[in-house]
N, C-alpha and C. Protein backbone atom coordinates (compact mmCIF):
# COMPACT_ATOMS: atom_id res chain seq x y z
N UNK A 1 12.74 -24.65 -13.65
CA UNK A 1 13.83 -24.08 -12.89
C UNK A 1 14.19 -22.69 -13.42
N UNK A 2 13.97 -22.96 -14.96
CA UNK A 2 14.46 -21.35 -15.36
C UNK A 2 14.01 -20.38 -15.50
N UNK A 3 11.96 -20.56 -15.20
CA UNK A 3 11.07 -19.81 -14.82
C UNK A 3 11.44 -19.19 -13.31
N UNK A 4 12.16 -20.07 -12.18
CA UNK A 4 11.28 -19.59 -10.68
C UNK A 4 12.56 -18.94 -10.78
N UNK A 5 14.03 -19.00 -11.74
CA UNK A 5 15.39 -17.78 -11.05
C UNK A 5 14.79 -16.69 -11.87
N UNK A 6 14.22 -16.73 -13.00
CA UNK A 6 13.64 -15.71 -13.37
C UNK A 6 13.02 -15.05 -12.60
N UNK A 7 11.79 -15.26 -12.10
CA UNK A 7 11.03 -14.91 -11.53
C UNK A 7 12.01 -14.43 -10.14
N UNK A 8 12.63 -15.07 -9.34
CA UNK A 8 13.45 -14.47 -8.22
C UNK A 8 14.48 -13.11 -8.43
N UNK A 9 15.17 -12.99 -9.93
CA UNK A 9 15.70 -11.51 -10.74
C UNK A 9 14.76 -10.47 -10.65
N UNK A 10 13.32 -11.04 -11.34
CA UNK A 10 12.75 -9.91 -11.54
C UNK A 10 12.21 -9.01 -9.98
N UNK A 11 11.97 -10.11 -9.16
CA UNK A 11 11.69 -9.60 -7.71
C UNK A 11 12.91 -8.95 -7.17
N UNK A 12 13.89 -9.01 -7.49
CA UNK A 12 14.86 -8.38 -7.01
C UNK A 12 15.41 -7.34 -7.44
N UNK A 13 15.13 -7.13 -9.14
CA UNK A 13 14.81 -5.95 -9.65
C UNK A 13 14.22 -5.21 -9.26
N UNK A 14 12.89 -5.27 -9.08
CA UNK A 14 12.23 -4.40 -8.86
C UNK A 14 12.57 -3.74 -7.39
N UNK A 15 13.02 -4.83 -6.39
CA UNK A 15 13.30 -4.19 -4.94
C UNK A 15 14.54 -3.08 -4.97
N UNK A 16 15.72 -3.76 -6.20
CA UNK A 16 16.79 -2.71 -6.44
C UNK A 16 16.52 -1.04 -7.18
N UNK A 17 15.49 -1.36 -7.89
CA UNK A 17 14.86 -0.06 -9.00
C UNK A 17 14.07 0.60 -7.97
N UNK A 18 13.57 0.25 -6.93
CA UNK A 18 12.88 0.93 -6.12
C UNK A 18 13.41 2.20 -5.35
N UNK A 19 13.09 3.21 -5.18
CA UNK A 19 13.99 4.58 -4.68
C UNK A 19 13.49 4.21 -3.02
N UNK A 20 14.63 4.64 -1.73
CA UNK A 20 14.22 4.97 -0.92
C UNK A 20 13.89 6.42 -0.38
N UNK A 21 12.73 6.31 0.80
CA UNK A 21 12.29 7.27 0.96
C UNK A 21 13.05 7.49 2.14
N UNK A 22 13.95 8.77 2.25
CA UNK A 22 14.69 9.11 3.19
C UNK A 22 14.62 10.27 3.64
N UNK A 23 15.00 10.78 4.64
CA UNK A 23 14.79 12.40 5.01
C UNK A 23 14.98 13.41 4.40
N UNK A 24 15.48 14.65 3.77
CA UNK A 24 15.60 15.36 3.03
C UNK A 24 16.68 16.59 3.61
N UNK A 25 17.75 16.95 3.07
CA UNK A 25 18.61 17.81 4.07
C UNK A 25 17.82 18.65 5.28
N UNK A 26 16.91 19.09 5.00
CA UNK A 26 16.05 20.00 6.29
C UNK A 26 15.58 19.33 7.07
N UNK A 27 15.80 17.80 7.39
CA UNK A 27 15.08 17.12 7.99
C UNK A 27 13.39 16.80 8.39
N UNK A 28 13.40 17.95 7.68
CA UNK A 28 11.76 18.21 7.54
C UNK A 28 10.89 17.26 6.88
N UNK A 29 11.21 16.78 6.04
CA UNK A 29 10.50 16.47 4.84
C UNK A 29 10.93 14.91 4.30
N UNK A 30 10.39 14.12 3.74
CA UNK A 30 11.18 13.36 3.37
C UNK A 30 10.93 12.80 1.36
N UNK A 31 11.98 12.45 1.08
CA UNK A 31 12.02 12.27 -0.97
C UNK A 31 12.56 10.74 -1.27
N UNK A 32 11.83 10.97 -2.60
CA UNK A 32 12.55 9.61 -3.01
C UNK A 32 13.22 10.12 -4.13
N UNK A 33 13.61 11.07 -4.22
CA UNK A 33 14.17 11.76 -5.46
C UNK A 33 13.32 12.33 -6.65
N UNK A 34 12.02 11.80 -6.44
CA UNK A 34 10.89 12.46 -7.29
C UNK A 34 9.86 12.90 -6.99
N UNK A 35 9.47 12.88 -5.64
CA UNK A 35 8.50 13.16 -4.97
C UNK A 35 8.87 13.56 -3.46
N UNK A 36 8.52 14.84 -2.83
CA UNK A 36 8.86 15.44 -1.73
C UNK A 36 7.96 15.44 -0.87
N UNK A 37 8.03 14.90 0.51
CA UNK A 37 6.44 15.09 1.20
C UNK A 37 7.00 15.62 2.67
N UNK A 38 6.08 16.35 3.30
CA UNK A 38 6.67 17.08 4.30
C UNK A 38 5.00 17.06 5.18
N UNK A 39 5.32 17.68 6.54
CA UNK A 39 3.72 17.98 6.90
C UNK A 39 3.82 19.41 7.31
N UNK A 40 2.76 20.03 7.18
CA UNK A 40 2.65 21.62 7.29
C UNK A 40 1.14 21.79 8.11
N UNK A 41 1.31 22.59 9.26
CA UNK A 41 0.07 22.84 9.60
C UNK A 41 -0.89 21.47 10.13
N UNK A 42 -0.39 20.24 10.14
CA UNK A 42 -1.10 19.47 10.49
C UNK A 42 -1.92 18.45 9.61
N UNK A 43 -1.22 18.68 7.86
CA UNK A 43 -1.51 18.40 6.54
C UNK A 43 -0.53 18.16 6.18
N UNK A 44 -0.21 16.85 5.00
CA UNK A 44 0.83 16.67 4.40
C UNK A 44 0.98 17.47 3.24
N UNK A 45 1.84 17.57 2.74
CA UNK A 45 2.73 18.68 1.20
C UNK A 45 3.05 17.44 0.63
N UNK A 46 2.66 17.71 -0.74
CA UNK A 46 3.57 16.65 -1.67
C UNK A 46 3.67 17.86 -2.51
N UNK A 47 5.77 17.55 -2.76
CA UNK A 47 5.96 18.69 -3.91
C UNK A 47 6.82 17.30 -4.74
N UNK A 48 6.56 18.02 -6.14
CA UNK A 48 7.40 17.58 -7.38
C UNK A 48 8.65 17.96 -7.64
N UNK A 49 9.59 17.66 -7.76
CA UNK A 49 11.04 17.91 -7.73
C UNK A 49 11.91 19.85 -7.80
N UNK A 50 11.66 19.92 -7.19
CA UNK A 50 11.93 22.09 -7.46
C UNK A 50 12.77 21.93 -8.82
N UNK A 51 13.79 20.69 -9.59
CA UNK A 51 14.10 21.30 -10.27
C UNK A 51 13.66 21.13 -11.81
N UNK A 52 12.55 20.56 -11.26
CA UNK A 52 11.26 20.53 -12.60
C UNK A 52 10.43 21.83 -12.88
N UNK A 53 10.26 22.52 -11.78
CA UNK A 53 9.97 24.31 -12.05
C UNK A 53 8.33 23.83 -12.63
N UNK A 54 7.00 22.88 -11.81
CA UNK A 54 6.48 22.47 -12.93
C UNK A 54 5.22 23.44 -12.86
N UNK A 55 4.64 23.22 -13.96
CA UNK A 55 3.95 24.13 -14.06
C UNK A 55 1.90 24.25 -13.77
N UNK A 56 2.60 22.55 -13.49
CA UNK A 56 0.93 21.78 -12.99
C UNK A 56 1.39 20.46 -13.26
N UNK A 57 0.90 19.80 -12.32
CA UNK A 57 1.02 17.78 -12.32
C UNK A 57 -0.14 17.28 -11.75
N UNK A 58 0.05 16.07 -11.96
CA UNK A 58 -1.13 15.12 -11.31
C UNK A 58 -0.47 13.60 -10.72
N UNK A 59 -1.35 12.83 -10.53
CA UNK A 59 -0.59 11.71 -10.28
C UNK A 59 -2.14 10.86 -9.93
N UNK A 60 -1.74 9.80 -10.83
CA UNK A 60 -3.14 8.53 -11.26
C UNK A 60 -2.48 7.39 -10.28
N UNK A 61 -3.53 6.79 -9.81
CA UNK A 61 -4.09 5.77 -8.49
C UNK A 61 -5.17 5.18 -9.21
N UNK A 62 -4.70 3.92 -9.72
CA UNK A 62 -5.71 3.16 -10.40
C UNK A 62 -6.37 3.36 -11.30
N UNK A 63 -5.52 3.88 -12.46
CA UNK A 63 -6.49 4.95 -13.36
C UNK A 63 -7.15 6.48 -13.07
N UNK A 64 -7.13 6.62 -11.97
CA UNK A 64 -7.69 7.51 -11.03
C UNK A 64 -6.94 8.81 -11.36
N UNK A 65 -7.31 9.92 -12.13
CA UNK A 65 -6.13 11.09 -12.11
C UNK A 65 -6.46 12.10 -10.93
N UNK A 66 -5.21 12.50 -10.33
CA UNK A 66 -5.63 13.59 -9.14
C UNK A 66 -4.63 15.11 -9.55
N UNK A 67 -5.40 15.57 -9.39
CA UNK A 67 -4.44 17.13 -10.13
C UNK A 67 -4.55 17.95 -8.52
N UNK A 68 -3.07 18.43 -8.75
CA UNK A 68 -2.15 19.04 -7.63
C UNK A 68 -2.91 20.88 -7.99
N UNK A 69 -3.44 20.62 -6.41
CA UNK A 69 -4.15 21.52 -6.21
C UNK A 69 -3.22 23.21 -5.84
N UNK A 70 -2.13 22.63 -5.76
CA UNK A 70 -1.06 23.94 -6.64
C UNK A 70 0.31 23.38 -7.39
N UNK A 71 0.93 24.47 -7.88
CA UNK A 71 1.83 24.17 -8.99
C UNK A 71 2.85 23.46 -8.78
N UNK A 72 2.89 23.49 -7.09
CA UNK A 72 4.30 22.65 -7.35
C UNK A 72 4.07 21.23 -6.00
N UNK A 73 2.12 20.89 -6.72
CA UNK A 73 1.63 19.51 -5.74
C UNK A 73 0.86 19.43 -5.29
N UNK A 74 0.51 19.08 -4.73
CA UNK A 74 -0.69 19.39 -3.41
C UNK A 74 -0.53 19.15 -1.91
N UNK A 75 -1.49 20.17 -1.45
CA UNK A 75 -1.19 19.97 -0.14
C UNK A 75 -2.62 20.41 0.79
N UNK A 76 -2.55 20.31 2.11
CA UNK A 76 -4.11 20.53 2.80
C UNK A 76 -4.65 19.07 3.02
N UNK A 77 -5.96 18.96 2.81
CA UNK A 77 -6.57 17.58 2.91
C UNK A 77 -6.34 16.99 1.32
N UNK A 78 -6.48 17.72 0.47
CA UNK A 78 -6.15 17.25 -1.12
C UNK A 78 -4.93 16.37 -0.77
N UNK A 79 -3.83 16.50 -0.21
CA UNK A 79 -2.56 15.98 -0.30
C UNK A 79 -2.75 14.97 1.01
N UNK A 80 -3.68 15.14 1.92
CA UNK A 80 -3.88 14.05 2.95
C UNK A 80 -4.68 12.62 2.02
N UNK A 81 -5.61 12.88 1.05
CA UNK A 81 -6.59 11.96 0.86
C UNK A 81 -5.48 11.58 -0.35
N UNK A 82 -4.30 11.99 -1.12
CA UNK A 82 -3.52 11.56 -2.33
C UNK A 82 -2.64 10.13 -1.48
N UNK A 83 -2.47 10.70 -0.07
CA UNK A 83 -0.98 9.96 0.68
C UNK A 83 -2.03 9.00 0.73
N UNK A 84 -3.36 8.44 1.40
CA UNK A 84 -4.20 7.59 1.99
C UNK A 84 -4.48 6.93 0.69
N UNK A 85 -4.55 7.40 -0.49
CA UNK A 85 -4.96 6.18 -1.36
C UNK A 85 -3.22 5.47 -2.14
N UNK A 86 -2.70 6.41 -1.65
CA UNK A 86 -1.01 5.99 -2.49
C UNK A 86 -0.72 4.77 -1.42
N UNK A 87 -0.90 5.34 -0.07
CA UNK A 87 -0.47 4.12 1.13
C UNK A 87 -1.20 2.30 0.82
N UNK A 88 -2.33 2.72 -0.06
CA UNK A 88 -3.81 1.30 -0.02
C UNK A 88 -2.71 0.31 -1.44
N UNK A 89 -2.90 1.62 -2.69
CA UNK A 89 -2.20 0.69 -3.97
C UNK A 89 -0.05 0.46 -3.85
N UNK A 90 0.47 1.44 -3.10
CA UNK A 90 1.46 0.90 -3.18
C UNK A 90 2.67 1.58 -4.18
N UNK A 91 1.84 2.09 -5.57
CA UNK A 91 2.78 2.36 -6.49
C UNK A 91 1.79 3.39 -7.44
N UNK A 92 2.19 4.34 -7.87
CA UNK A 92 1.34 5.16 -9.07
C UNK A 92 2.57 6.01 -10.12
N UNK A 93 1.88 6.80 -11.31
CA UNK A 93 2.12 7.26 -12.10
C UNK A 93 1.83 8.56 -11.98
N UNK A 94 3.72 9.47 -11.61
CA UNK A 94 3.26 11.05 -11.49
C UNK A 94 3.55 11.33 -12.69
N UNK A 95 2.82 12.34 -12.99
CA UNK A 95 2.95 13.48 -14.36
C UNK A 95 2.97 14.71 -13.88
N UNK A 96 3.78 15.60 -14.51
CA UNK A 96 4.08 16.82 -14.57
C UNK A 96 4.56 17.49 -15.52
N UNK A 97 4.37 18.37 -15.86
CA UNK A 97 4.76 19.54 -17.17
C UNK A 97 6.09 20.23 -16.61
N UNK A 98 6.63 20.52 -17.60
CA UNK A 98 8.00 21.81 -16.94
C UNK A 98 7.48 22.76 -17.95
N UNK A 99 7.71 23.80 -17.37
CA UNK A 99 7.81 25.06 -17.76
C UNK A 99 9.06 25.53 -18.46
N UNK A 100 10.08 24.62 -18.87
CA UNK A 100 11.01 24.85 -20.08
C UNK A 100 10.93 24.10 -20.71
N UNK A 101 10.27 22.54 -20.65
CA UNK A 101 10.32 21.72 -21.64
C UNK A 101 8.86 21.69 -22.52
N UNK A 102 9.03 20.90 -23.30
CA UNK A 102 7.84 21.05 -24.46
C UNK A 102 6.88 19.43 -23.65
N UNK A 103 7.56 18.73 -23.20
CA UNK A 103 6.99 17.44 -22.75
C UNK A 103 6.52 17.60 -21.56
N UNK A 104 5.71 16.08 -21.09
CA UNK A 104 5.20 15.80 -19.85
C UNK A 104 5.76 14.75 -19.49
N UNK A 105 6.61 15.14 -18.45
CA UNK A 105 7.75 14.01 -17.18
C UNK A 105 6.68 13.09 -16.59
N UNK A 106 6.56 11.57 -16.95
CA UNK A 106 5.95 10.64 -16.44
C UNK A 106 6.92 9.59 -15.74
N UNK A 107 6.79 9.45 -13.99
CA UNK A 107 7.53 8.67 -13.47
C UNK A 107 6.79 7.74 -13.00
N UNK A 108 7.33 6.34 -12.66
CA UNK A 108 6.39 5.90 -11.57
C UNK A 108 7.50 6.06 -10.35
N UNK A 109 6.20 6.14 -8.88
CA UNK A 109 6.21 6.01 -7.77
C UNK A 109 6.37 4.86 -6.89
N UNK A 110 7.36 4.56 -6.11
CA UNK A 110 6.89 3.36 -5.21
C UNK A 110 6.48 3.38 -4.04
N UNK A 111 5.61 3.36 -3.23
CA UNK A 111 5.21 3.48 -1.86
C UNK A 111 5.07 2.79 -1.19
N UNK A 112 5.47 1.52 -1.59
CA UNK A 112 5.48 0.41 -0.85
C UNK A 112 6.59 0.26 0.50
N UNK A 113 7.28 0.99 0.71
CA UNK A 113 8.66 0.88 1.91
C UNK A 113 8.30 2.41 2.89
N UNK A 114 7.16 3.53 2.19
CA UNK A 114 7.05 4.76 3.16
C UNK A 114 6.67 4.61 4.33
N UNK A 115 6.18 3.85 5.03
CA UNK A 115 5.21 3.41 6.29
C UNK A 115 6.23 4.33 7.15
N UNK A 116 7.02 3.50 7.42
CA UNK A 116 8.19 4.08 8.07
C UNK A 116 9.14 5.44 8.45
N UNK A 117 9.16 5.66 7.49
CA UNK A 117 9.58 7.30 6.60
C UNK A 117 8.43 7.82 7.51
N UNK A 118 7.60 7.55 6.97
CA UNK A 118 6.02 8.56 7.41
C UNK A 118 5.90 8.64 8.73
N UNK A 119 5.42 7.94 9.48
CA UNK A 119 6.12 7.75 10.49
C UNK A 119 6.79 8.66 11.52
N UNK A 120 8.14 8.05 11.11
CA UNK A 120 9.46 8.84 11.52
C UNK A 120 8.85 10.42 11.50
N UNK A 121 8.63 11.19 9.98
CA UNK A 121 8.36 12.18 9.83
C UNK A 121 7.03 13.07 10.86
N UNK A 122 5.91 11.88 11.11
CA UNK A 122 4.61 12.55 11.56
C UNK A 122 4.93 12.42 13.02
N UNK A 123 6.35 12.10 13.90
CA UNK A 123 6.84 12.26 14.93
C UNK A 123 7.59 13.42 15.37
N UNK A 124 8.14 13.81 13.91
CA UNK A 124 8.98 14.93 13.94
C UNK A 124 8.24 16.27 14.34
N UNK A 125 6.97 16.01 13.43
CA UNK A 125 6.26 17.31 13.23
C UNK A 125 5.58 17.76 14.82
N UNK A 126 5.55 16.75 15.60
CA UNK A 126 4.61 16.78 16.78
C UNK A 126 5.55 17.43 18.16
């Protein structure tokens, strides 16, 4: 019994720790507070927080590291083929450098609730 309420906390943890992905004041775009994705040109943008200023990031998919094909993310087909494997696993590990700090900002991601968001957003753009 005191395994399965456990087990029912931790599921509910994790659904509460989870950020939603919501629109972004410009309506453009939508964040989960650590990750910004927008579509441009017919390609998605993923930017890293503007007030990380970073100076290069990546973000690992199964072990998998993918480096942001500019400084503040990627975007083009680089940032189309990042969203298509983030949409398959669900959850990853961004990294990024700041350019005032001496460290590297490691968050995780949840992507498990964007379907929707995305969506919404790839309606907007059209």
């Amino acid at each position: 019994m005191r395994l399965f309420l456990f087990l029912i906390f931790l599921m509910s943890a994790n659904t509460v720790l989870a950020n939603e992905w919501v629109f972004s004041e410009d309506e453009n775009a939508i964040s989960d507070g650590i990750l910004k994705v927008s579509i441009q040109a017919g390609h998605y943008k993923i930017s890293f927080p503007p007030t990380a200023n970073p100076n290069s990031g990546a973000v690992s998919i199964n072990g998998e590291r993918f480096y942001g094909n500019r400084s503040f993310g990627f975007d083009g087909e680089q940032a189309d083929r990042v969203i298509e494997m983030l949409l398959k696993v669900k959850s990853a590990q961004i990294e990024y450098d700041d350019r005032y700090k001496t460290k590297v900002v490691r968050k995780s991601v949840d992507f498990s609730n964007i379907t929707t968001s995305l969506d919404k957003l790839k309606n907007k753009s059209h």
